[in-house]
N, C-alpha and C. Protein backbone atom coordinates (compact mmCIF):
# COMPACT_ATOMS: atom_id res chain seq x y z
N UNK A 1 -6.27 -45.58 17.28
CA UNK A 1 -5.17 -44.61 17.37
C UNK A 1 -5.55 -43.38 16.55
N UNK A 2 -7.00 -42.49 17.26
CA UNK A 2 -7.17 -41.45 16.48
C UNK A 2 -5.87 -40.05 16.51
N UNK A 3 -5.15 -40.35 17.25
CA UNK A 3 -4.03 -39.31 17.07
C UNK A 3 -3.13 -39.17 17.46
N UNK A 4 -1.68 -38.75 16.84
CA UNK A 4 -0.72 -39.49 16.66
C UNK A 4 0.39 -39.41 17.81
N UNK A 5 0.38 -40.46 18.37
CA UNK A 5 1.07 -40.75 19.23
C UNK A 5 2.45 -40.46 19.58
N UNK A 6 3.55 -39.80 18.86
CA UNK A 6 4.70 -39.25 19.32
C UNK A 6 4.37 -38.13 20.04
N UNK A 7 3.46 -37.59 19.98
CA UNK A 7 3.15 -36.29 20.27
C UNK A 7 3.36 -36.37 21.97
N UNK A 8 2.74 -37.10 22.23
CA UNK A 8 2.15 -37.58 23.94
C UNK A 8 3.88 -38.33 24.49
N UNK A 9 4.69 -38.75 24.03
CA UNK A 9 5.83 -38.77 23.82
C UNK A 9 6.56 -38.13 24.39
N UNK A 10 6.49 -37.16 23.35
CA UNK A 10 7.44 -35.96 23.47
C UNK A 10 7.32 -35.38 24.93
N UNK A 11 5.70 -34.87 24.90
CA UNK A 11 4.53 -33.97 26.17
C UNK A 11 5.44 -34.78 27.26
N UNK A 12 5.56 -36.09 27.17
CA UNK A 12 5.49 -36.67 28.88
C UNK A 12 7.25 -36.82 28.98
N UNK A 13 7.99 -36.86 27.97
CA UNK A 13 9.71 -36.88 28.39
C UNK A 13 9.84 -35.38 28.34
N UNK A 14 8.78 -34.59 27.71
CA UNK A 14 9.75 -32.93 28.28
C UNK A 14 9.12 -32.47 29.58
N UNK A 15 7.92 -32.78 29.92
CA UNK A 15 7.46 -32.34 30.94
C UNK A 15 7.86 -32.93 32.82
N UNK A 16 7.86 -34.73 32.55
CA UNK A 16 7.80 -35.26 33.45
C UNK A 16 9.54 -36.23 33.50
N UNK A 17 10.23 -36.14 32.83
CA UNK A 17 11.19 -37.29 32.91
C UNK A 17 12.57 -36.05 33.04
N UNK A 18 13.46 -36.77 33.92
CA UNK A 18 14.44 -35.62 35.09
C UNK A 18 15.35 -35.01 33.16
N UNK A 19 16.28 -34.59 33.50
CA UNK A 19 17.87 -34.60 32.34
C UNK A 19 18.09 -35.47 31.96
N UNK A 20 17.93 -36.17 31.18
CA UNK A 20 18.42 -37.45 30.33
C UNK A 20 20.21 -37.13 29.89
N UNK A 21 20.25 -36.01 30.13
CA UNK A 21 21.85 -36.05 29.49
C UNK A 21 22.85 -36.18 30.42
N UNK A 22 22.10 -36.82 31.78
CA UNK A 22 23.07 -37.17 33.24
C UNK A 22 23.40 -38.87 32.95
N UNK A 23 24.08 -39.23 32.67
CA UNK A 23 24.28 -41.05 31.88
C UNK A 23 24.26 -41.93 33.61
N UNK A 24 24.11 -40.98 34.46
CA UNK A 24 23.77 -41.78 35.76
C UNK A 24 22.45 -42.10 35.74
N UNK A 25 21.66 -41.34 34.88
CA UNK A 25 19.93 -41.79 35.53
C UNK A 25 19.77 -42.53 33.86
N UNK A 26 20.40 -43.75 33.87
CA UNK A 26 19.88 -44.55 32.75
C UNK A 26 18.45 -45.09 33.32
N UNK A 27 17.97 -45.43 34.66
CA UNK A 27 16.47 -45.34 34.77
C UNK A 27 15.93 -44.60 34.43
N UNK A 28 16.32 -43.37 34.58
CA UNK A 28 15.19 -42.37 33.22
C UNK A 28 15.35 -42.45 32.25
N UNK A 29 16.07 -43.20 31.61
CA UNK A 29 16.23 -42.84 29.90
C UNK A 29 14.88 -43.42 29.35
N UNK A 30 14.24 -42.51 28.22
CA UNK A 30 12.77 -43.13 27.48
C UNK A 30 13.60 -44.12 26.44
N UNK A 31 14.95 -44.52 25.89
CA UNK A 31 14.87 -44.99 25.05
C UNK A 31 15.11 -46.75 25.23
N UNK A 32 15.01 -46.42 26.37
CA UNK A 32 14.95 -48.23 27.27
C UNK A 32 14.58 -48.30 28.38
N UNK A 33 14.45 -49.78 28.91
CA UNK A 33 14.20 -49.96 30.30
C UNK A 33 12.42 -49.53 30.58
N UNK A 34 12.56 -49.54 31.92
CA UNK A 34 11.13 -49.36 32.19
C UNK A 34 10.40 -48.38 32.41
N UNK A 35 11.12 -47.32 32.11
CA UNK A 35 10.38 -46.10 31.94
C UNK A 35 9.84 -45.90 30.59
N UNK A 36 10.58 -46.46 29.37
CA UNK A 36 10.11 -46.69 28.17
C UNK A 36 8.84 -47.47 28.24
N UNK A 37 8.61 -48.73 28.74
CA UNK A 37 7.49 -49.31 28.56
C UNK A 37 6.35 -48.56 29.61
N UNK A 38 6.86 -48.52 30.23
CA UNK A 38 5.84 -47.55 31.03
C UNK A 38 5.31 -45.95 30.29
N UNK A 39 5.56 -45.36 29.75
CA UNK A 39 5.62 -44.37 28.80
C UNK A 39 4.36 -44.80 27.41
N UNK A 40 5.23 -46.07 27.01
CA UNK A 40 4.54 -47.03 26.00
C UNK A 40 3.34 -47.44 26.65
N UNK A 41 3.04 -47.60 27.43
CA UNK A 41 1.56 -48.06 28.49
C UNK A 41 0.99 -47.04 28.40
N UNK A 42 1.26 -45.92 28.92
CA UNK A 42 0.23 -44.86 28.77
C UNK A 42 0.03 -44.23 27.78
N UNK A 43 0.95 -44.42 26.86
CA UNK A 43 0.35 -43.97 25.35
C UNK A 43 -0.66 -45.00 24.73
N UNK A 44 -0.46 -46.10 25.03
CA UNK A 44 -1.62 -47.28 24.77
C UNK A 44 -3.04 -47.04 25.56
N UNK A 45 -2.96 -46.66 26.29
CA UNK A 45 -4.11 -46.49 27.76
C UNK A 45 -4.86 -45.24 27.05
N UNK A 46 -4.53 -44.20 26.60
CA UNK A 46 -5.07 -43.00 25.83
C UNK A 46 -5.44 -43.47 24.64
N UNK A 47 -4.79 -43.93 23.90
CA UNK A 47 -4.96 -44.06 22.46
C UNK A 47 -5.81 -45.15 21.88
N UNK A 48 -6.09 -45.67 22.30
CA UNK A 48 -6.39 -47.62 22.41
C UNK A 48 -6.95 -48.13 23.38
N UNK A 49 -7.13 -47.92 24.29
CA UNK A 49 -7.80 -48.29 25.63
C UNK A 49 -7.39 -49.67 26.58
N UNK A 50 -5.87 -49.83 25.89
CA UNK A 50 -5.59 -50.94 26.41
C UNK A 50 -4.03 -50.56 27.04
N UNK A 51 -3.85 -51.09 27.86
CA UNK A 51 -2.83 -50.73 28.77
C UNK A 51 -1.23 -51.48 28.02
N UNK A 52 -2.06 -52.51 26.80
CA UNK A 52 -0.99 -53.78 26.59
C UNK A 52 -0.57 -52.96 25.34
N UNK A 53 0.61 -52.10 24.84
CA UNK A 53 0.86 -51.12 23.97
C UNK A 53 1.66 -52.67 22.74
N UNK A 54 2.10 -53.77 23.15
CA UNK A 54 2.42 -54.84 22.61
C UNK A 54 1.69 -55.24 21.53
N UNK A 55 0.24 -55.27 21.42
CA UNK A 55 -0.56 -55.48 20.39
C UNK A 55 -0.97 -54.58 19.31
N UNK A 56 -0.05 -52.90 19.61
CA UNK A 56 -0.42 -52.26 18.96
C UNK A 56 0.77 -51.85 17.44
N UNK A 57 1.44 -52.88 17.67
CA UNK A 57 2.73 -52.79 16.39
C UNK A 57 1.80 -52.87 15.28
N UNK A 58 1.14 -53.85 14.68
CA UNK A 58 0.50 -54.25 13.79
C UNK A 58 -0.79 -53.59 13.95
N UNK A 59 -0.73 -52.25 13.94
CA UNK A 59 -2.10 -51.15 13.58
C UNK A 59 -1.70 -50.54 12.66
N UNK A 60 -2.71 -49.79 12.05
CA UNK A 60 -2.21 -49.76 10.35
C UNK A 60 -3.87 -48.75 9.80
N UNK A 61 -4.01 -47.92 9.78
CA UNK A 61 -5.18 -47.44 8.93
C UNK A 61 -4.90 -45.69 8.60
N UNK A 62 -6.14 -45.68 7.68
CA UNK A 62 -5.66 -44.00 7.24
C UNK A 62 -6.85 -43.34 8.06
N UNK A 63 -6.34 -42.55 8.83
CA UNK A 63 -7.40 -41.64 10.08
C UNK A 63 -7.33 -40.48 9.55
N UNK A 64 -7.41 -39.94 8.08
CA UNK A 64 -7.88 -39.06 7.37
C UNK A 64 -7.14 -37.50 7.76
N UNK A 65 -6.40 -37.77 8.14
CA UNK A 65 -5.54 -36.26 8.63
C UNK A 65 -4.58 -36.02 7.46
N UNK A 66 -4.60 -36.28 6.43
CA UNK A 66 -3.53 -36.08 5.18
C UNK A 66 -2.31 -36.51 5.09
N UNK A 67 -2.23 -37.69 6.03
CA UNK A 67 -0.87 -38.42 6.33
C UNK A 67 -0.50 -39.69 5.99
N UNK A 68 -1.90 -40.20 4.81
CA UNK A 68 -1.91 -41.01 4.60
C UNK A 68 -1.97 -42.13 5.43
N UNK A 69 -1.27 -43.67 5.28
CA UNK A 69 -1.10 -44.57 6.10
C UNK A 69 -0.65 -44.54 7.71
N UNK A 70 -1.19 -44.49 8.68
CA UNK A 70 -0.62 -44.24 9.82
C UNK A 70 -0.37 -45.91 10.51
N UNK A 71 0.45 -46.10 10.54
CA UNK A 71 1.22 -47.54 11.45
C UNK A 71 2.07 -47.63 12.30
N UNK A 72 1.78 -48.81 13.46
CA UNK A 72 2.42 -48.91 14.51
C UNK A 72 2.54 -48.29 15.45
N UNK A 73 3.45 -48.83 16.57
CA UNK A 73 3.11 -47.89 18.13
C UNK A 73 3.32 -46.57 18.32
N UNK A 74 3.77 -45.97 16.90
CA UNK A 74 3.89 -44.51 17.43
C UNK A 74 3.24 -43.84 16.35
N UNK A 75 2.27 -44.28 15.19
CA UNK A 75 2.16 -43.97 13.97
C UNK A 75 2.71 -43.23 13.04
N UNK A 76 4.16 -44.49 12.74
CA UNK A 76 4.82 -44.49 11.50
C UNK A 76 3.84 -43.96 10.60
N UNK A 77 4.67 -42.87 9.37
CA UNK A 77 3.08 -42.45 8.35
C UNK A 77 3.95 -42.57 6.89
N UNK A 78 3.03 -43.22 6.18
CA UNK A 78 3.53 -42.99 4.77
C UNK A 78 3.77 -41.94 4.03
N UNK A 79 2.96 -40.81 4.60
CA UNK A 79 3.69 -39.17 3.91
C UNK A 79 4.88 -38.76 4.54
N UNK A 80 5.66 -39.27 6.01
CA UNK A 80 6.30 -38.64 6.69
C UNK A 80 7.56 -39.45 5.91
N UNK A 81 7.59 -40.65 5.84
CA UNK A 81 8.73 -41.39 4.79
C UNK A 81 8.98 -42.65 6.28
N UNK A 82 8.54 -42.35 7.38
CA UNK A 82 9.35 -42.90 8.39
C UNK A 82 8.90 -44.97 8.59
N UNK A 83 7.61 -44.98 8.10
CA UNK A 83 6.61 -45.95 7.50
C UNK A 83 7.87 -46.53 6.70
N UNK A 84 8.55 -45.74 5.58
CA UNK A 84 9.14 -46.60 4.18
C UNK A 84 10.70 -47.30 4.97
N UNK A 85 10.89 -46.40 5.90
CA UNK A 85 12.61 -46.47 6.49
C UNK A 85 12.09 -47.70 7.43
N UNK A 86 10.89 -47.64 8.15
CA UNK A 86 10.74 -49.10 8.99
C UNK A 86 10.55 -50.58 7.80
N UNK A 87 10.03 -50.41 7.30
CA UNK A 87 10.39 -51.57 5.83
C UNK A 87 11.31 -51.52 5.57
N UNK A 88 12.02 -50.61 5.25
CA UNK A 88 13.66 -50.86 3.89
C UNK A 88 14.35 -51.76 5.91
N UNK A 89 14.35 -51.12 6.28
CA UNK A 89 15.04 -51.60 8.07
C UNK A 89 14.46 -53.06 8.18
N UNK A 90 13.20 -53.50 8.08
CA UNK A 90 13.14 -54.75 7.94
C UNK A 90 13.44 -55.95 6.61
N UNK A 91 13.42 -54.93 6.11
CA UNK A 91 14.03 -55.90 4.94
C UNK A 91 15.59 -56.24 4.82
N UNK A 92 16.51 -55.32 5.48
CA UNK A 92 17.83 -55.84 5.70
C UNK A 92 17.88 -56.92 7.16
N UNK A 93 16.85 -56.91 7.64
CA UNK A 93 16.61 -57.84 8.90
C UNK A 93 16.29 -59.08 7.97
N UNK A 94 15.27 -59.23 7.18
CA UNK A 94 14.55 -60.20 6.79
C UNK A 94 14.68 -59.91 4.91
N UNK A 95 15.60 -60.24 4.33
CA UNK A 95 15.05 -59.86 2.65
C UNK A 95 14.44 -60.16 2.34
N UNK A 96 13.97 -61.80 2.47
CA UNK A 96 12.70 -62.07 1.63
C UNK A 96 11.02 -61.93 2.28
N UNK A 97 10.85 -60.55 2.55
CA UNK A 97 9.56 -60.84 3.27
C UNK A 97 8.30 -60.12 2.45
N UNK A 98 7.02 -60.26 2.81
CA UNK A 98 5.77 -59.30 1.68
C UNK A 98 5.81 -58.51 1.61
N UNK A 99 6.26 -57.37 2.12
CA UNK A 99 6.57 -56.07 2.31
C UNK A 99 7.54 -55.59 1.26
N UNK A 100 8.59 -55.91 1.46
CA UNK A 100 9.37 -55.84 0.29
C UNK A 100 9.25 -55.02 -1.19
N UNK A 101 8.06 -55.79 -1.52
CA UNK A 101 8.04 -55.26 -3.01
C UNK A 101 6.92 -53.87 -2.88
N UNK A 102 6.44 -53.59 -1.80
CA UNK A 102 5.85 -52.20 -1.47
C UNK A 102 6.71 -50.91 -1.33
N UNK A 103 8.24 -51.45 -1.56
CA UNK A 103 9.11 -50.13 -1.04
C UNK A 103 9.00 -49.22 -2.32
N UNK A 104 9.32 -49.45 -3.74
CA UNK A 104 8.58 -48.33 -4.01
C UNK A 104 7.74 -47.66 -4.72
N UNK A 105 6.46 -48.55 -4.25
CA UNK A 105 5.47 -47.40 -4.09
C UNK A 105 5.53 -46.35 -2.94
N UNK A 106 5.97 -47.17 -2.14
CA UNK A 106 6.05 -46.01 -0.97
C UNK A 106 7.30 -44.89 -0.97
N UNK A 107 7.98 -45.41 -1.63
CA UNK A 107 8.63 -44.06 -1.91
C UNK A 107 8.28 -42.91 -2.78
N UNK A 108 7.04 -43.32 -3.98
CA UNK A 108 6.62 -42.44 -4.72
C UNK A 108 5.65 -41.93 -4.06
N UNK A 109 4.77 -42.30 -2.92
CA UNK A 109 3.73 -41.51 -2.07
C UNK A 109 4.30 -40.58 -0.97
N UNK A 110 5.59 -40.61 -0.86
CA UNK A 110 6.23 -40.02 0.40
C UNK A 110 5.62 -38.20 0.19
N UNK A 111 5.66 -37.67 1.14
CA UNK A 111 5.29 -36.45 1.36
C UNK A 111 3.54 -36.38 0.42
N UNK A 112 2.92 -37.23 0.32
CA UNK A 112 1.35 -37.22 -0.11
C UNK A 112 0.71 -38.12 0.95
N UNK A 113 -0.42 -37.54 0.50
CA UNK A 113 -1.56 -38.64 1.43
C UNK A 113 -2.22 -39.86 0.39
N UNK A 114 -1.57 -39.90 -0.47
CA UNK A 114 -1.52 -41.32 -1.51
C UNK A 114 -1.54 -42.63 -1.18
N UNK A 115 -2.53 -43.38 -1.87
CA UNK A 115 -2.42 -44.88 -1.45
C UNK A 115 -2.07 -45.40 -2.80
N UNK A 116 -1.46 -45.06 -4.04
CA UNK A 116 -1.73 -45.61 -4.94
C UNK A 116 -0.39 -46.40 -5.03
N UNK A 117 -0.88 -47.82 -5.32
CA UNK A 117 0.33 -49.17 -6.06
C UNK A 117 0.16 -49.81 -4.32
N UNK A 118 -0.78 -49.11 -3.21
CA UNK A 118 -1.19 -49.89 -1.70
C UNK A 118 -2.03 -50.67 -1.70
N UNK A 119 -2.78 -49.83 -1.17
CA UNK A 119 -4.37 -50.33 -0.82
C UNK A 119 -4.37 -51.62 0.58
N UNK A 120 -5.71 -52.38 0.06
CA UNK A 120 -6.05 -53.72 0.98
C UNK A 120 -4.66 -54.44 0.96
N UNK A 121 -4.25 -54.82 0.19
CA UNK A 121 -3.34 -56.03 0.15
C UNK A 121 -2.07 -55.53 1.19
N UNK A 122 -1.49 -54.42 0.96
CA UNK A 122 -0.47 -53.60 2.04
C UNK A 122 -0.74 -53.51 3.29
N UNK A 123 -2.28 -52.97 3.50
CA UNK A 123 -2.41 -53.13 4.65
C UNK A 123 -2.39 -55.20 5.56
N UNK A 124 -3.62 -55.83 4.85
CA UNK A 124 -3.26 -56.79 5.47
C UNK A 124 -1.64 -57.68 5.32
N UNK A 125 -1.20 -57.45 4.83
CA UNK A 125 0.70 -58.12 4.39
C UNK A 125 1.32 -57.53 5.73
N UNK A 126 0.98 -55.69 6.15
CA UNK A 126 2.09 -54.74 7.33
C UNK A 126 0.93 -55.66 8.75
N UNK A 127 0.36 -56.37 8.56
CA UNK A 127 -0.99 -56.75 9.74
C UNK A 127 -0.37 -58.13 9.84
N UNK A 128 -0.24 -58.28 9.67
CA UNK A 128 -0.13 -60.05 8.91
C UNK A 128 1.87 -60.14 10.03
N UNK A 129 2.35 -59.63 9.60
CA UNK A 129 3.53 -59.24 10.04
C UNK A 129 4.17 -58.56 11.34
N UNK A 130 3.26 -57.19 11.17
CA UNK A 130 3.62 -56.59 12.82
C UNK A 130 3.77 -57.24 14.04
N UNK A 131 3.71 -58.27 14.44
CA UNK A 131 3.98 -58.04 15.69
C UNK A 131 5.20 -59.58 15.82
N UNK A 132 5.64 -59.70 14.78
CA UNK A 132 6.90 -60.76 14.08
C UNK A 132 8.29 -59.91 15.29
N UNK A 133 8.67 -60.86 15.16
CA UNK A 133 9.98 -60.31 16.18
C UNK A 133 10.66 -59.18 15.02
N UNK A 134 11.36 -59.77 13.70
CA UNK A 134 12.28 -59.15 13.39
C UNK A 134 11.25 -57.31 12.92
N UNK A 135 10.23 -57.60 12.63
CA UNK A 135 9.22 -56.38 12.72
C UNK A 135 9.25 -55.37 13.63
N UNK A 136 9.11 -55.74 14.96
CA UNK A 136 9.01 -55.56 15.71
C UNK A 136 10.22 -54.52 16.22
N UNK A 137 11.61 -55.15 15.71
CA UNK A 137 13.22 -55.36 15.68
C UNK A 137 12.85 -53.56 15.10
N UNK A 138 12.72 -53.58 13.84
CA UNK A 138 12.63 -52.95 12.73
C UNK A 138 12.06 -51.55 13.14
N UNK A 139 10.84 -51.61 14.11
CA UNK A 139 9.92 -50.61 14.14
C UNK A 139 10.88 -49.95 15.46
N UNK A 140 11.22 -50.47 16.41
CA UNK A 140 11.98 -50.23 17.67
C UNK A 140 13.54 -49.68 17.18
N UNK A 141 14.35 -49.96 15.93
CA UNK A 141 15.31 -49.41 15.47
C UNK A 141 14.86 -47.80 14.67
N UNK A 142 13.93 -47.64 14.54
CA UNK A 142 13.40 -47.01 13.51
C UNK A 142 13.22 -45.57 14.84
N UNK A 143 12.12 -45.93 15.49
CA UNK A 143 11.99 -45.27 16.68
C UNK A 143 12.97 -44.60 17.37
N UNK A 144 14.11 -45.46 17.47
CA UNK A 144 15.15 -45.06 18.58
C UNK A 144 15.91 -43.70 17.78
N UNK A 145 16.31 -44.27 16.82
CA UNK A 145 16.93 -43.34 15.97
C UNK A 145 16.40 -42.51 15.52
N UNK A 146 15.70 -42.32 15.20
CA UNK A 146 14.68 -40.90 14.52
C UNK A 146 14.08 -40.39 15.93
N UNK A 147 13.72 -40.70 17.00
CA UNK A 147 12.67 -40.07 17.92
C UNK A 147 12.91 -39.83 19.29
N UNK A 148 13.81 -41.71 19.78
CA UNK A 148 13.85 -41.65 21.19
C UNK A 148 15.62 -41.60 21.50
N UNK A 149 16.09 -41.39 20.46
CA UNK A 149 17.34 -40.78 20.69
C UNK A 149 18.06 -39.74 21.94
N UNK A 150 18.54 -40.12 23.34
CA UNK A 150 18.37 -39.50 24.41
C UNK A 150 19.27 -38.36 24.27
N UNK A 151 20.27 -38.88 24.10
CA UNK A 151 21.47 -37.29 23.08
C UNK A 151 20.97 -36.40 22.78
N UNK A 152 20.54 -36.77 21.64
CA UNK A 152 19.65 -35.76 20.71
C UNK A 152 18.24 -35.00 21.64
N UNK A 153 17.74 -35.54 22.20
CA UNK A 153 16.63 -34.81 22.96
C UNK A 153 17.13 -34.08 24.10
N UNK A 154 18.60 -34.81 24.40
CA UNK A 154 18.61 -34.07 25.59
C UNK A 154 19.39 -32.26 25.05
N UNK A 155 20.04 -32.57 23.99
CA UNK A 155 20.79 -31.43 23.56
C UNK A 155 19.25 -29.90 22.90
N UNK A 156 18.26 -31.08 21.86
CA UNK A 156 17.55 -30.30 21.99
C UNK A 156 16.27 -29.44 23.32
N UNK A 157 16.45 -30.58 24.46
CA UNK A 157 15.70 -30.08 25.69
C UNK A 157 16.30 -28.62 25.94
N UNK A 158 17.91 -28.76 26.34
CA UNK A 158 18.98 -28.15 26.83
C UNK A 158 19.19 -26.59 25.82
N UNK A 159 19.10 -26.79 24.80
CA UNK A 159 18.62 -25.17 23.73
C UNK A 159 17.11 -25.10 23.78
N UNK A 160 16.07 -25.48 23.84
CA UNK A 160 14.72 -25.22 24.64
C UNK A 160 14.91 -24.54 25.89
N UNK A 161 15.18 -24.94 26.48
CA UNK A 161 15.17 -24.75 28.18
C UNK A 161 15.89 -22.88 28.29
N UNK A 162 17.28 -23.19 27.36
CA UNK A 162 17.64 -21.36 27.25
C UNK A 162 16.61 -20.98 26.87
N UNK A 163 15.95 -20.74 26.27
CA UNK A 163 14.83 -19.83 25.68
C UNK A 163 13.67 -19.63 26.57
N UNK A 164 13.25 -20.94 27.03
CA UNK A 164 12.19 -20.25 27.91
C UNK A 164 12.09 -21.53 29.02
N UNK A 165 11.52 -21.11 30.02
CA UNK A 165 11.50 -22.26 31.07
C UNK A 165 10.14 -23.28 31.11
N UNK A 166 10.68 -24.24 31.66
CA UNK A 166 9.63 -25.43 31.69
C UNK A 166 8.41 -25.23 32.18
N UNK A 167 7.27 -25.83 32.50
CA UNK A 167 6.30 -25.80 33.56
C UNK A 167 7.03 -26.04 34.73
N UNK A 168 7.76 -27.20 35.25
CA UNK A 168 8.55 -27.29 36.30
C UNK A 168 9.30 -26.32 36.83
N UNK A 169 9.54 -24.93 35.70
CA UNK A 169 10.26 -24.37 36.41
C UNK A 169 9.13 -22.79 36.34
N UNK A 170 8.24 -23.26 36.55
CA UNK A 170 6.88 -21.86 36.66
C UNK A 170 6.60 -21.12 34.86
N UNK A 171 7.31 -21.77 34.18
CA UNK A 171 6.97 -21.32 32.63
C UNK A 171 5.52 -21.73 32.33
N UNK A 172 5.59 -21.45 31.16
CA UNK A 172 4.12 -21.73 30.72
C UNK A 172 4.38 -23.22 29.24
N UNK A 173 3.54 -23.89 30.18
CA UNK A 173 3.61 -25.51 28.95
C UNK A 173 3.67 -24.95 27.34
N UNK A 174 2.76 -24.36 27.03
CA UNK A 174 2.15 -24.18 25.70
C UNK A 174 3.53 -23.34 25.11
N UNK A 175 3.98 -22.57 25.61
CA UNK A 175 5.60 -21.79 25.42
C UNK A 175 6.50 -22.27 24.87
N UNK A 176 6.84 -23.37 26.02
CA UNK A 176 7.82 -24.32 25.97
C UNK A 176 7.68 -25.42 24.92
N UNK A 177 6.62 -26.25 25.04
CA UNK A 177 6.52 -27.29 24.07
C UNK A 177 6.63 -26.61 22.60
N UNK A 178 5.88 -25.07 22.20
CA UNK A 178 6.43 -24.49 21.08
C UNK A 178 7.96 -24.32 20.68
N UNK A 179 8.53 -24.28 21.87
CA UNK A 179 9.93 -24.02 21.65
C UNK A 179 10.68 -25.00 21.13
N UNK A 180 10.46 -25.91 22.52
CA UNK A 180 11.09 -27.12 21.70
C UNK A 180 10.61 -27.58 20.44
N UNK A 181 9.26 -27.81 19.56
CA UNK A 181 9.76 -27.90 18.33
C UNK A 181 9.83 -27.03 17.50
N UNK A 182 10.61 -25.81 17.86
CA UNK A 182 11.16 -24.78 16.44
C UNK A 182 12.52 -25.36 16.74
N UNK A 183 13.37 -25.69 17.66
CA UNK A 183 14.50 -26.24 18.08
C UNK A 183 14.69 -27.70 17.31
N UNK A 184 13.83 -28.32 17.62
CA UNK A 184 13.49 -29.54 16.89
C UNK A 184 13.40 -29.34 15.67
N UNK A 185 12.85 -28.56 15.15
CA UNK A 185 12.57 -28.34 13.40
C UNK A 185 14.36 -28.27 12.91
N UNK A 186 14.54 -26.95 13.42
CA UNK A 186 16.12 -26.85 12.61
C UNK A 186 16.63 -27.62 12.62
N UNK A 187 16.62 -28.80 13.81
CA UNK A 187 17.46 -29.93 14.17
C UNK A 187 17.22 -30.67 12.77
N UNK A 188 15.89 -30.70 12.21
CA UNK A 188 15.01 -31.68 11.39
C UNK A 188 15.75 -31.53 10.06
N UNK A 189 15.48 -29.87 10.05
CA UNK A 189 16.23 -29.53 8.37
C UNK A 189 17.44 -29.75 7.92
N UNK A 190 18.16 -29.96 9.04
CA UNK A 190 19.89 -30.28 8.77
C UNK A 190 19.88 -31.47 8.03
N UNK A 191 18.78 -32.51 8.90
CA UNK A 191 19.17 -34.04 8.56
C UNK A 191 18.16 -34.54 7.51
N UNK A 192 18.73 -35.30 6.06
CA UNK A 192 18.18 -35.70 4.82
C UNK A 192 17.30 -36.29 5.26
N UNK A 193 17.13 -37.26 6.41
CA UNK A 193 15.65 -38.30 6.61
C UNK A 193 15.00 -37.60 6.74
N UNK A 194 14.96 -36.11 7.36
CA UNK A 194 13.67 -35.35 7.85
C UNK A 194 13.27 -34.26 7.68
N UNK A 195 13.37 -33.75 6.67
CA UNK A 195 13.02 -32.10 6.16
C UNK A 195 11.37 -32.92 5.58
N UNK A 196 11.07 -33.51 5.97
CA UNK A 196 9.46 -33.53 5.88
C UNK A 196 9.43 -32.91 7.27
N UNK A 197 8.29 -31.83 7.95
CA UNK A 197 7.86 -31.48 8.91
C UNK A 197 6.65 -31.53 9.39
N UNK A 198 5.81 -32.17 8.26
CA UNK A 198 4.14 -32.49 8.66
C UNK A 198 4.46 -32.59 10.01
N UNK A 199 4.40 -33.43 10.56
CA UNK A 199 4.39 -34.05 11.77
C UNK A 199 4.41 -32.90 12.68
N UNK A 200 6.00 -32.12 12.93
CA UNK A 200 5.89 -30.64 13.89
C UNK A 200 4.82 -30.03 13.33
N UNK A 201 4.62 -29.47 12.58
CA UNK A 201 3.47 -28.87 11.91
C UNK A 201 1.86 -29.46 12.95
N UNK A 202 1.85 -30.67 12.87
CA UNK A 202 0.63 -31.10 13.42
C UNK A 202 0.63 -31.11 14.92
N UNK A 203 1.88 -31.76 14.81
CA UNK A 203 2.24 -31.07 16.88
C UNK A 203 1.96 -30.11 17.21
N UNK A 204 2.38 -29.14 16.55
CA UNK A 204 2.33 -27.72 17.16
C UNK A 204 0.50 -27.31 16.92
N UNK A 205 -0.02 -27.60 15.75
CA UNK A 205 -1.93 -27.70 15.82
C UNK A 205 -2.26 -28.40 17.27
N UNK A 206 -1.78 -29.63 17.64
CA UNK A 206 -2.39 -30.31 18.54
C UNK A 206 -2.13 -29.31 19.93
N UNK A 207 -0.84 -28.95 20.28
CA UNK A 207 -0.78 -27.76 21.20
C UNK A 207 -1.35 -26.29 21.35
N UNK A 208 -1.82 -26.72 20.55
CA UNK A 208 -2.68 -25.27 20.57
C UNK A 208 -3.53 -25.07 20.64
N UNK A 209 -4.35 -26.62 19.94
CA UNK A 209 -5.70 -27.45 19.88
C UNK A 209 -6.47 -27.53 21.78
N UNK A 210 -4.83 -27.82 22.48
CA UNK A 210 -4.83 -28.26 23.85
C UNK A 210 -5.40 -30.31 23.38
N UNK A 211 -5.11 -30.30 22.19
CA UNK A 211 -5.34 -31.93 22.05
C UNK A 211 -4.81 -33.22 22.92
């Protein structure tokens, strides 16, 4: 998973998936059903070379981009904080589990590319674990709410879309996907989980990268 996978996400529900904010096309919704796993397949198929995105909960390494720990199917990151909220989330699933006593260090590495009070032992304990149901539970609650939230994307699609038009609608991709995350950002700064912005920050490199 050399690179980070919400990104390709985002690219394929703004480009290719109808209005999500029509509650008739719950077959399109990315945040369930089979357009989700299908979505989840081809982000596995790029990233991993495996079509089975199921085995990729319990991935876990630092791919040197200053984000520290990158984990799981969408790479949760320990600088972004979203890594610490999928633990504290499994630990009200599960209290007594190994993870546990990592919460905070990881809260003192948040917004660094820091491994310190981690290391080997963190990684194999989040390995050891990932692909555990209530884990699993944990990483998919974590996701929905912070990312695949259809509301929320569709309201931010819907103030994107005023500003400039889609590829679908003869715009220019590189435009649009900028748009939507400056739309996305403000959305970000309102809310306490997310005034970290690495992440848009790196999105918007990767679009420009043409990554």
């Amino acid at each position: 998973m050399k690179k980070i996978t919400l990104l390709t996400l985002i690219i394929f529900f703004l480009l290719f998936i109808p209005d999500c904010t029509n509650k008739k096309q719950t077959e399109h919704d990315i945040s369930s059903g089979a357009l989700r796993k299908e979505v989840f397949a081809l982000v596995s198929s790029a990233e991993n070379s495996t079509l089975d995105y199921s085995k990729q909960y319990s991935y876990i390494e630092d791919i040197h981009e200053g984000r520290g720990y990158t984990a799981g199917i969408i790479g949760f990151t320990s600088k972004n904080g979203d890594l610490l909220d999928v633990i504290r989330y499994y630990t009200r699933l599960n209290p007594h589990n190994s993870l546990k006593k990592y919460i905070p260090a990881l809260e003192q590495v948040k917004s660094t590319a820091s491994h310190k009070e981690l290391g080997s032992n963190f990684v194999k304990e989040w390995k050891k674990v990932g692909n555990t149901s209530k884990m699993i539970q944990a990483k998919n609650h974590i996701l929905n709410k912070q990312y695949m939230d259809s509301d929320s994307f569709g309201e931010i699609r819907k103030a994107a879309l005023a500003k400039a038009k889609a590829q679908s609608q003869g715009g220019s991709e590189t435009h649009y996907l900028n748009t939507f995350l400056k739309v996305r950002a403000k959305v970000m700064q309102k809310e306490e989980a997310h005034q970290d912005l690495s992440r848009i920050k790196a999105q918007r490199k990767f679009i420009k990268e043409k990554k």
